[in-house]
PDB file of N, CA and C in Angstrom:
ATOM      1  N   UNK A   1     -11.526  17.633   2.789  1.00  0.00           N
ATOM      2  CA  UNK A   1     -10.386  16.903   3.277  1.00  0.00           C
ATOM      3  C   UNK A   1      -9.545  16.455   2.087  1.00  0.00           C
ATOM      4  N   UNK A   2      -8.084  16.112   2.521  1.00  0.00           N
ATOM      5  CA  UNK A   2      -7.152  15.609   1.460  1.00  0.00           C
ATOM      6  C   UNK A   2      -6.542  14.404   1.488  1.00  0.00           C
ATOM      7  N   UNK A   3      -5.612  14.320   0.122  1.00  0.00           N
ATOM      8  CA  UNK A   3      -5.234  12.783   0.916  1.00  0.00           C
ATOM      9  C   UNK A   3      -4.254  12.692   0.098  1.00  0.00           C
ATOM     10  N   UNK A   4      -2.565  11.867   0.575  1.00  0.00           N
ATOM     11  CA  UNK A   4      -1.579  11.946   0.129  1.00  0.00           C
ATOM     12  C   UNK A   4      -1.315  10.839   0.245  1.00  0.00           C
ATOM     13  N   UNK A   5       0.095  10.160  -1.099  1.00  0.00           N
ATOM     14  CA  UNK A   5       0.616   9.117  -1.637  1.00  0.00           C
ATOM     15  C   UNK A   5       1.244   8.263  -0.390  1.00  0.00           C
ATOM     16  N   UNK A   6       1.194   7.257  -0.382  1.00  0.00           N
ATOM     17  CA  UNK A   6       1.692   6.226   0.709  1.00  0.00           C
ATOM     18  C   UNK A   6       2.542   5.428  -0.010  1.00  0.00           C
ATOM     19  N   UNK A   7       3.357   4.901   0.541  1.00  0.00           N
ATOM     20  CA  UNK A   7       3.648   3.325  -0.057  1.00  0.00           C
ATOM     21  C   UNK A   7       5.180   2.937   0.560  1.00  0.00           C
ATOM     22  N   UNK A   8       5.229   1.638   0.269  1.00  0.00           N
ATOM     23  CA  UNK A   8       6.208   0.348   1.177  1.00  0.00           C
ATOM     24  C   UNK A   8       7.108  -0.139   0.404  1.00  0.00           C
ATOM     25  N   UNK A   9       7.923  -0.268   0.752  1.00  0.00           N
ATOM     26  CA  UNK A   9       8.785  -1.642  -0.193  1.00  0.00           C
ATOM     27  C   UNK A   9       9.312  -2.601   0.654  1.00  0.00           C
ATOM     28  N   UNK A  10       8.959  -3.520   0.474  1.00  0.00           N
ATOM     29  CA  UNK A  10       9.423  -4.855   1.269  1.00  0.00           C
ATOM     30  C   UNK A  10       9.521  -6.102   0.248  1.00  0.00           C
ATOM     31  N   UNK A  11      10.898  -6.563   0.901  1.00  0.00           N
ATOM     32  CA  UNK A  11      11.247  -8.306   0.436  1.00  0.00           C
ATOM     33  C   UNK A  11      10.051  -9.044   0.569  1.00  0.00           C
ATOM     34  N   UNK A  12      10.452  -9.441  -1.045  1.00  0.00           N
ATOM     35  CA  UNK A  12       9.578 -10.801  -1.705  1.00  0.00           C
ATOM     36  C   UNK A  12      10.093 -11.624  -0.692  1.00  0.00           C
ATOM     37  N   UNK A  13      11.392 -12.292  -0.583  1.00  0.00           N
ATOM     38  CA  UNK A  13      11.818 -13.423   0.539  1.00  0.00           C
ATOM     39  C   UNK A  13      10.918 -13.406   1.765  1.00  0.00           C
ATOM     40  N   UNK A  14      10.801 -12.094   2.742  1.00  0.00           N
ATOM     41  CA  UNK A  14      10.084 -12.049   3.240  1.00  0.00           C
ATOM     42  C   UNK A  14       8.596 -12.624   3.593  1.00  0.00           C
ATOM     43  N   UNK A  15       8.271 -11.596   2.284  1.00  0.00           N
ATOM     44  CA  UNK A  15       6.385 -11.398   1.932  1.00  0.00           C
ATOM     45  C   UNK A  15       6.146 -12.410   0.807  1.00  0.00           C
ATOM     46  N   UNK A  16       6.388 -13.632   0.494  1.00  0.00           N
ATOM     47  CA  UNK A  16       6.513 -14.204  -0.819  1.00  0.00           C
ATOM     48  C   UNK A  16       4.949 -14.825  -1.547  1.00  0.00           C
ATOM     49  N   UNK A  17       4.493 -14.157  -0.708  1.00  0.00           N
ATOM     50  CA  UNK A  17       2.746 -14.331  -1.374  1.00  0.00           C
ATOM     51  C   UNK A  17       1.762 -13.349  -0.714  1.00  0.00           C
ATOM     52  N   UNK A  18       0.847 -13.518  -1.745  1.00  0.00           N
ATOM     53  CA  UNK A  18      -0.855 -12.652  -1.569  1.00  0.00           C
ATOM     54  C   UNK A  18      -1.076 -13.319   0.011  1.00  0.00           C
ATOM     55  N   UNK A  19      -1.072 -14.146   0.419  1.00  0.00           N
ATOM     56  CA  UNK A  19      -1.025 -14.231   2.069  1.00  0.00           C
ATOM     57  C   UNK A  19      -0.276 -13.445   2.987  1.00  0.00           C
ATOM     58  N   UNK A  20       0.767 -13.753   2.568  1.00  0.00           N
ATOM     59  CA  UNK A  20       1.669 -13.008   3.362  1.00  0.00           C
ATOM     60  C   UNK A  20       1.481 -11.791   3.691  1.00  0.00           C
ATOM     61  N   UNK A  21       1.326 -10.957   1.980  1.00  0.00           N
ATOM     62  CA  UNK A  21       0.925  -9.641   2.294  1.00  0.00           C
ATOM     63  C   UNK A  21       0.089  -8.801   2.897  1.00  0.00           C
ATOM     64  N   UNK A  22      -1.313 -10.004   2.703  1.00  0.00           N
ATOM     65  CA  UNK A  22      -2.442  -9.500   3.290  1.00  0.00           C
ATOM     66  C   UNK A  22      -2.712  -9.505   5.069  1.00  0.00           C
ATOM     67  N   UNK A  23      -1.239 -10.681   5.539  1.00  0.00           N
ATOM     68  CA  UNK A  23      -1.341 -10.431   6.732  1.00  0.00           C
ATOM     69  C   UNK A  23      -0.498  -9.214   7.212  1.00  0.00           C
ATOM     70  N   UNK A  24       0.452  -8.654   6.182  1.00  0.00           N
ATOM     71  CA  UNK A  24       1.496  -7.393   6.501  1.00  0.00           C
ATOM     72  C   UNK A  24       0.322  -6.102   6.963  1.00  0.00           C
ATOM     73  N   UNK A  25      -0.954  -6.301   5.490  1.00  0.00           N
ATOM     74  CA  UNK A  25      -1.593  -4.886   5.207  1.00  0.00           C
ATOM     75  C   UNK A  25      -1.959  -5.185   6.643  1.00  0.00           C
ATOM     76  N   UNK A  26      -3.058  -5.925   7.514  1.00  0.00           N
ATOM     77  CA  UNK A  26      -3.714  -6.192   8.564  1.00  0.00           C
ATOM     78  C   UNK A  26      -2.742  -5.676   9.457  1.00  0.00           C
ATOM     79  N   UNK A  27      -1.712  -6.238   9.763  1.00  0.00           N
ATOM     80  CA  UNK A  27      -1.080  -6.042  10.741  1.00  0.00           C
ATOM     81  C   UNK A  27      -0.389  -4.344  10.867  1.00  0.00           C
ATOM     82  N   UNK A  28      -0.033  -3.864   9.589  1.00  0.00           N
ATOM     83  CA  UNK A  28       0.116  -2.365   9.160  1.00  0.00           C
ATOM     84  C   UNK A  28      -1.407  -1.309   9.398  1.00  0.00           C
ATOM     85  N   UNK A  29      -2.243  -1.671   9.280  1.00  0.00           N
ATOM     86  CA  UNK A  29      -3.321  -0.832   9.789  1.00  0.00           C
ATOM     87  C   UNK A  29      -3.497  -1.045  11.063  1.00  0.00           C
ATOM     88  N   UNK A  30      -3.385  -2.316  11.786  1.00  0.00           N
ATOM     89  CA  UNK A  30      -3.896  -2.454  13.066  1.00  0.00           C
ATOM     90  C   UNK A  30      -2.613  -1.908  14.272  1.00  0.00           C
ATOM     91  N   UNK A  31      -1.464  -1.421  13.515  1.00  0.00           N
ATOM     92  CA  UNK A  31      -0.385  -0.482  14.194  1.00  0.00           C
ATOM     93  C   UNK A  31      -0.876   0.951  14.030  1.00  0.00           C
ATOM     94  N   UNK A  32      -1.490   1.173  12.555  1.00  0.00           N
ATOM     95  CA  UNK A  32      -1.646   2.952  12.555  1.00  0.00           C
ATOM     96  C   UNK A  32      -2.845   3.159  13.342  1.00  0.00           C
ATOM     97  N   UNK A  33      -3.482   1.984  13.456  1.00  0.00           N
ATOM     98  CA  UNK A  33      -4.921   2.780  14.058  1.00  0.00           C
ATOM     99  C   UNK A  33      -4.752   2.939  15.975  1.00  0.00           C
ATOM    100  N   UNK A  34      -3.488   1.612  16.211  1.00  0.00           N
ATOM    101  CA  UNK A  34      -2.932   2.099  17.829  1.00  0.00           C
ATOM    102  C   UNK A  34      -2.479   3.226  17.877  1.00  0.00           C
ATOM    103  N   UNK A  35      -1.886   3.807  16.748  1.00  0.00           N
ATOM    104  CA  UNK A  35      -0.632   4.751  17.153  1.00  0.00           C
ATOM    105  C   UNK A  35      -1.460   5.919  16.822  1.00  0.00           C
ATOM    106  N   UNK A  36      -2.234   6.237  15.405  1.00  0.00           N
ATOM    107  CA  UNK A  36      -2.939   7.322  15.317  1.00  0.00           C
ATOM    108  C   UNK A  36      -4.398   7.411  15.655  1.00  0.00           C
ATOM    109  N   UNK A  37      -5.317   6.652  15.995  1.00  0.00           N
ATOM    110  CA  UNK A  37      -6.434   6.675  16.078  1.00  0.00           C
ATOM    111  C   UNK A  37      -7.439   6.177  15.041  1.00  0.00           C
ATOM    112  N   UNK A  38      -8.840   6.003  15.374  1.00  0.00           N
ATOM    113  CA  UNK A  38      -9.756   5.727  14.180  1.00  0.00           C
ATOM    114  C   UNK A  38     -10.022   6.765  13.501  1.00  0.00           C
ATOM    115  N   UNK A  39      -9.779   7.976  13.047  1.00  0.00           N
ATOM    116  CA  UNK A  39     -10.083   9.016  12.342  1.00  0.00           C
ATOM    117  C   UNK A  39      -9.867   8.640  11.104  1.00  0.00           C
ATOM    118  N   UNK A  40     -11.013   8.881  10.135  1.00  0.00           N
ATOM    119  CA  UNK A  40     -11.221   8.255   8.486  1.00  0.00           C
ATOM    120  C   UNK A  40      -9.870   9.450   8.133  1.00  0.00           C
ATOM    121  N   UNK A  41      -9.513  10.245   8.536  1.00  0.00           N
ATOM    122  CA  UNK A  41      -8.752  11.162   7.656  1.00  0.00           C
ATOM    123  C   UNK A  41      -7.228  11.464   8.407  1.00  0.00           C
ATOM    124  N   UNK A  42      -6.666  10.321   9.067  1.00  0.00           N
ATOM    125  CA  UNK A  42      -5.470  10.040   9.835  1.00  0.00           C
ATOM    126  C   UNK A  42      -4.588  10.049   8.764  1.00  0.00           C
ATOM    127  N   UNK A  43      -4.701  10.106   7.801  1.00  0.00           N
ATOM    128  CA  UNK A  43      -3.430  10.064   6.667  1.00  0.00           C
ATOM    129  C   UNK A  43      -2.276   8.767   6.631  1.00  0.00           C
ATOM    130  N   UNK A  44      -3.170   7.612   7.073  1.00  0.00           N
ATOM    131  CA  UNK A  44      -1.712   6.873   7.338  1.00  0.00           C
ATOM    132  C   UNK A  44      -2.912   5.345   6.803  1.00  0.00           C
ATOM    133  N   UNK A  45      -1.911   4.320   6.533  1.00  0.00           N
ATOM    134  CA  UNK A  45      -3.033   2.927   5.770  1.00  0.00           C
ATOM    135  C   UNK A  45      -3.951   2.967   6.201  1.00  0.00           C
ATOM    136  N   UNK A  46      -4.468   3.025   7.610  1.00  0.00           N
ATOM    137  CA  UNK A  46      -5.403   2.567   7.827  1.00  0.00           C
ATOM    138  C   UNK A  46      -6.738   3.186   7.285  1.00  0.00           C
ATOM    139  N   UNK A  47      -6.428   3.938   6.550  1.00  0.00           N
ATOM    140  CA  UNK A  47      -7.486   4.884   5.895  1.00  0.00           C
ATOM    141  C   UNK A  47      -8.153   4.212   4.559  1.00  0.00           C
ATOM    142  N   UNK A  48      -6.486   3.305   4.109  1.00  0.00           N
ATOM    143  CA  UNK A  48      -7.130   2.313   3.070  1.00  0.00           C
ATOM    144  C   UNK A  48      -8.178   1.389   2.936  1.00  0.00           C
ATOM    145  N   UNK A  49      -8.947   1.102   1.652  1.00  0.00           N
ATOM    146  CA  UNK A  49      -9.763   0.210   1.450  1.00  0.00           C
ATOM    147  C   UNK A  49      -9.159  -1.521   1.045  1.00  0.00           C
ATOM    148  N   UNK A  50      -8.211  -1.905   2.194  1.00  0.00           N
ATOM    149  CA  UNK A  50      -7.604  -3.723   1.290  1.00  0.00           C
ATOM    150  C   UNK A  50      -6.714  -3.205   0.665  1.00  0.00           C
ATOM    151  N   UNK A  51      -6.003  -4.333   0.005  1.00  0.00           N
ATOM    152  CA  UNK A  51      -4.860  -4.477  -0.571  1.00  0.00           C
ATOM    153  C   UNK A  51      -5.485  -5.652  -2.095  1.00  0.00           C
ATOM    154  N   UNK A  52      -4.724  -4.967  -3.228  1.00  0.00           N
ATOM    155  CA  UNK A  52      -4.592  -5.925  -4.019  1.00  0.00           C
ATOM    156  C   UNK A  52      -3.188  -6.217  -4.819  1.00  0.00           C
ATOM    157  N   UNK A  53      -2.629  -7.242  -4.737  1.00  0.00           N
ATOM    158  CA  UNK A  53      -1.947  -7.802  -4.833  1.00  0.00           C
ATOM    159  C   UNK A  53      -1.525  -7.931  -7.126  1.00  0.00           C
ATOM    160  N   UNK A  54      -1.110  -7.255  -7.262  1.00  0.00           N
ATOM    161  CA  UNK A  54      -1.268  -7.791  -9.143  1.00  0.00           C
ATOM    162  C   UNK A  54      -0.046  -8.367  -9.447  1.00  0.00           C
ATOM    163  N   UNK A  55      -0.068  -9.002 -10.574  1.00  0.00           N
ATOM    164  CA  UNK A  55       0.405  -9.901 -11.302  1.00  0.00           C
ATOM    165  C   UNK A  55       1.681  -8.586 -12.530  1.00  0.00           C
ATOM    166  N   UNK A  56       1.377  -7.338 -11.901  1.00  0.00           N
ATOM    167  CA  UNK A  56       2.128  -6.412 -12.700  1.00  0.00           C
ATOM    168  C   UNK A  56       3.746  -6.331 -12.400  1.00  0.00           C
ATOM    169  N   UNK A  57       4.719  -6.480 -13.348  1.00  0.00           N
ATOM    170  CA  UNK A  57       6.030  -5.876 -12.644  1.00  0.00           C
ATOM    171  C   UNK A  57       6.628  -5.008 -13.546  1.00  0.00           C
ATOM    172  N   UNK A  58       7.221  -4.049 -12.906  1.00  0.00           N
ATOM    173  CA  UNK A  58       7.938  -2.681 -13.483  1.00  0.00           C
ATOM    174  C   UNK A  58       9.433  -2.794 -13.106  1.00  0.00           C
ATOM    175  N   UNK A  59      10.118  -2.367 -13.901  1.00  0.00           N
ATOM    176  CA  UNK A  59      11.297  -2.124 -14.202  1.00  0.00           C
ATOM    177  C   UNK A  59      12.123  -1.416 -13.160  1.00  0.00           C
ATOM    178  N   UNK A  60      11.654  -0.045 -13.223  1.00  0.00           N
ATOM    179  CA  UNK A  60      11.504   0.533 -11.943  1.00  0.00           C
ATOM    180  C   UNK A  60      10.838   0.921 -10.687  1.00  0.00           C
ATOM    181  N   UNK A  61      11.625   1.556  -9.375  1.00  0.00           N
ATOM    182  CA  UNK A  61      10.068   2.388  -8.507  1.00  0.00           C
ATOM    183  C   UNK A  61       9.963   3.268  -9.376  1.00  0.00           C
ATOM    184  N   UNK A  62      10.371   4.003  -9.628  1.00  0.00           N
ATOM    185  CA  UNK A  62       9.593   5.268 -10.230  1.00  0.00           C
ATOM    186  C   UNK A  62       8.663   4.863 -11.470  1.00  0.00           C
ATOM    187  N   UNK A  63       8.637   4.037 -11.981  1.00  0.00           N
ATOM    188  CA  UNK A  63       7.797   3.585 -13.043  1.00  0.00           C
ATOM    189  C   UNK A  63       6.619   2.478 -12.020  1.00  0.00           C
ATOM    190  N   UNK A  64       6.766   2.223 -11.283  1.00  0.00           N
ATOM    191  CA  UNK A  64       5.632   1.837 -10.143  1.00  0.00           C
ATOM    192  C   UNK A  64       4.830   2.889  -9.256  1.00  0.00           C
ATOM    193  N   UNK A  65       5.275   3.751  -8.997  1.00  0.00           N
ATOM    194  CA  UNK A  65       4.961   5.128  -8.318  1.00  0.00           C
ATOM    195  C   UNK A  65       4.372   5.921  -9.377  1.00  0.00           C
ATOM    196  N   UNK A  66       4.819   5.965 -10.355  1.00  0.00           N
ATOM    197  CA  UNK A  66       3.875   6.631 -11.517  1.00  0.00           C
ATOM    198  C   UNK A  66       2.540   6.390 -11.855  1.00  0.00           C
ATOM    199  N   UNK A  67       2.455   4.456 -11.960  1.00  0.00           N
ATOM    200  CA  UNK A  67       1.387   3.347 -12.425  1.00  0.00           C
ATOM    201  C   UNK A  67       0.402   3.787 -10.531  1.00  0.00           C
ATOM    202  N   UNK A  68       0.832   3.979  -9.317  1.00  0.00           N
ATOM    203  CA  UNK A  68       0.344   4.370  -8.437  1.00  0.00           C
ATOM    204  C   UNK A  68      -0.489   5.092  -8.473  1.00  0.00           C
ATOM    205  N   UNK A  69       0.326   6.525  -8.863  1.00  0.00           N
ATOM    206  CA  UNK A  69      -0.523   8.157  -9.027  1.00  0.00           C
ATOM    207  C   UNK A  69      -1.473   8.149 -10.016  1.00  0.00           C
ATOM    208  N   UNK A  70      -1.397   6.936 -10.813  1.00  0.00           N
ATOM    209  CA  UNK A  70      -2.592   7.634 -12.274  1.00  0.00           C
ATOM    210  C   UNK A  70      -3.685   6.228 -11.915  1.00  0.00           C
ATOM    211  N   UNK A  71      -3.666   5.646 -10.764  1.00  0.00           N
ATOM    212  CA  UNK A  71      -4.513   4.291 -10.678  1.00  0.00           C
ATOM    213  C   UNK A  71      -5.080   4.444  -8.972  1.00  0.00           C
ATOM    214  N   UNK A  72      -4.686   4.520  -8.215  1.00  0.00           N
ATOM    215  CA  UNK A  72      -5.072   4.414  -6.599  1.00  0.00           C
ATOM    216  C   UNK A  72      -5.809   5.801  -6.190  1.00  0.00           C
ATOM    217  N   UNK A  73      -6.665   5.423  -5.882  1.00  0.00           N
ATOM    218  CA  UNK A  73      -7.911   6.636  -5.077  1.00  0.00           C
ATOM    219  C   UNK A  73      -7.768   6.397  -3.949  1.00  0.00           C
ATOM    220  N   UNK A  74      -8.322   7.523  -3.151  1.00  0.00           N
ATOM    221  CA  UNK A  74      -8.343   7.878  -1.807  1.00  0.00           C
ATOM    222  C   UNK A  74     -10.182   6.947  -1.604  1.00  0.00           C
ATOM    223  N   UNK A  75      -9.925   6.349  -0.824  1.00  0.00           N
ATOM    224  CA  UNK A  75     -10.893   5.119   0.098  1.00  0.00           C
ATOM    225  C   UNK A  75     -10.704   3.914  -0.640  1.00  0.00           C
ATOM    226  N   UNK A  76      -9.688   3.952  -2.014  1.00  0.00           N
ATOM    227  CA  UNK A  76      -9.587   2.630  -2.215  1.00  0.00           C
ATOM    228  C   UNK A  76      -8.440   1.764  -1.721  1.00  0.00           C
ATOM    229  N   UNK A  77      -8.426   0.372  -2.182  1.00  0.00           N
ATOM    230  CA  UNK A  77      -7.108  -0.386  -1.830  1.00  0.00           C
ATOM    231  C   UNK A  77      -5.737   0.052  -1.864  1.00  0.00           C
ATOM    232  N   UNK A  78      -4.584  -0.418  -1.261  1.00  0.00           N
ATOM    233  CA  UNK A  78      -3.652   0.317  -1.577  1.00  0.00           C
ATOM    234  C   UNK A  78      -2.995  -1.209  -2.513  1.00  0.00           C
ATOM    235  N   UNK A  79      -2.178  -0.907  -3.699  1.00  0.00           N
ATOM    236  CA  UNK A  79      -1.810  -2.227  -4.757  1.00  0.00           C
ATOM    237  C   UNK A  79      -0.575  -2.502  -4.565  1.00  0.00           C
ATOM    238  N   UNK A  80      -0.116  -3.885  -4.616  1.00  0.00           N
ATOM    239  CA  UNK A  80       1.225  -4.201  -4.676  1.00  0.00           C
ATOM    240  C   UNK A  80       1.678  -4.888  -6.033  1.00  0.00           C
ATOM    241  N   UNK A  81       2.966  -4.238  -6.866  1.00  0.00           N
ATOM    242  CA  UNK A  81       3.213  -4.976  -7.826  1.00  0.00           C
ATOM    243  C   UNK A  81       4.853  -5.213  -7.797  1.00  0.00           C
ATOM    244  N   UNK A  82       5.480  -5.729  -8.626  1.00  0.00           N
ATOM    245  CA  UNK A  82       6.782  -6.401  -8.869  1.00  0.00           C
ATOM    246  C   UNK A  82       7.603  -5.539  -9.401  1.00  0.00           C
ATOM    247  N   UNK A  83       9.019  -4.970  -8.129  1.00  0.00           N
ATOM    248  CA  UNK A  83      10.008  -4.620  -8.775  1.00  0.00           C
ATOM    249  C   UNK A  83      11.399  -5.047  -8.862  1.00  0.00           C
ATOM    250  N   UNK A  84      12.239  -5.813  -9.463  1.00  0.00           N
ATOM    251  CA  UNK A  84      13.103  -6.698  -9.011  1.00  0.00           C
ATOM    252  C   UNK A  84      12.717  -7.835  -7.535  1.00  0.00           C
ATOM    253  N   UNK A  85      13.181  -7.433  -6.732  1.00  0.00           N
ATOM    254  CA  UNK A  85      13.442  -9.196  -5.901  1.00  0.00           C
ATOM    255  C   UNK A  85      12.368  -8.066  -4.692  1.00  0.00           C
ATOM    256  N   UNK A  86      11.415  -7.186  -4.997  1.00  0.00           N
ATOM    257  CA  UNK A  86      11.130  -6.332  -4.007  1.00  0.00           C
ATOM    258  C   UNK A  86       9.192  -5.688  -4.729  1.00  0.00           C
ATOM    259  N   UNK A  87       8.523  -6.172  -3.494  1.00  0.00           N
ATOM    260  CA  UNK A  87       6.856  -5.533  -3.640  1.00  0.00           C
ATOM    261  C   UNK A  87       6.868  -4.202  -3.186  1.00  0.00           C
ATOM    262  N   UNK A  88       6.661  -3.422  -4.254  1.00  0.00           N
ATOM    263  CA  UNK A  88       6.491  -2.106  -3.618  1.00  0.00           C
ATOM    264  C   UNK A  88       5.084  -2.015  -3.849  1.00  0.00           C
ATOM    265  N   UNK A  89       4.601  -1.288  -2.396  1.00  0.00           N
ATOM    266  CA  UNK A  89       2.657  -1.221  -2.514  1.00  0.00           C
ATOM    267  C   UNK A  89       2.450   0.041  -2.583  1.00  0.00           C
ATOM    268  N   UNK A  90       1.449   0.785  -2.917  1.00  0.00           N
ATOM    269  CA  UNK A  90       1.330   1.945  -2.796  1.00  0.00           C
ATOM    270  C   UNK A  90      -0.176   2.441  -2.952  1.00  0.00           C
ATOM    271  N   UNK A  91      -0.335   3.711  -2.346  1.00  0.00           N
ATOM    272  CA  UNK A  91      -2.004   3.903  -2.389  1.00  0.00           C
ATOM    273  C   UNK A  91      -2.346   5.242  -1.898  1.00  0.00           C
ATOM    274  N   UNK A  92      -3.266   5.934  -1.627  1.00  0.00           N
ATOM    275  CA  UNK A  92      -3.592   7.404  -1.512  1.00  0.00           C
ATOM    276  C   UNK A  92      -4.691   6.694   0.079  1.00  0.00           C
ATOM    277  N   UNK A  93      -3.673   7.949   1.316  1.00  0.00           N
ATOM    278  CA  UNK A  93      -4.472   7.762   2.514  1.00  0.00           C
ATOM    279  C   UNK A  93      -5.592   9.391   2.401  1.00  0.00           C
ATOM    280  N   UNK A  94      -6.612   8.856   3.213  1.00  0.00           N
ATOM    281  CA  UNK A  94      -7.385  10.633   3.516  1.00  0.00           C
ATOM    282  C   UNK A  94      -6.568  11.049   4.380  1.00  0.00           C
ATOM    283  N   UNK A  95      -6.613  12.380   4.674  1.00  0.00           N
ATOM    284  CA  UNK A  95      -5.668  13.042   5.209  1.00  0.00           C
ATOM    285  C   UNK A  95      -7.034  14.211   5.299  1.00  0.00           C
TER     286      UNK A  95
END
């Protein structure tokens, strides 16, 4: 089986803490698993292992999407770090 790049960007105003977010990730898996099913290899968050939240911020997405591809495994967390006024999360679903 395989597994391909995911990821979100949503307002800090919004999401403005590790709470917040962790109720987004919950509430974001507990939509993919209505809409696609429990299958470990649905390709969509719910495949993720948690969310961690870092203290990292990048300049750019593409310099966040990069720090993504060379750091996030497939069954692990998907990570959120700091890009301007905006959390972009990102993570590898099974597929």
């Amino acid at each position: 089986m395989g597994a391909t790049d995911i990821s979100f960007k949503l307002k800090k105003e919004k999401f403005p803490n590790t709470e917040a977010l962790t109720k987004w990730y919950r509430d974001a898996v507990d939509e993919a698993t209505r809409e696609y099913g429990t299958d470990a290899y649905n390709g969509t968050i719910s495949t993720t292992r948690g969310i961690r939240v870092l203290s990292t911020v990048f300049k750019t997405e593409t310099e966040a999407y990069n720090f993504f591809e060379e750091t996030c495994q497939k069954w692990g967390p998907v990570l959120a770090v700091t890009v301007g006024e905006y959390w972009i999360v990102g993570g590898v679903a099974a597929t």
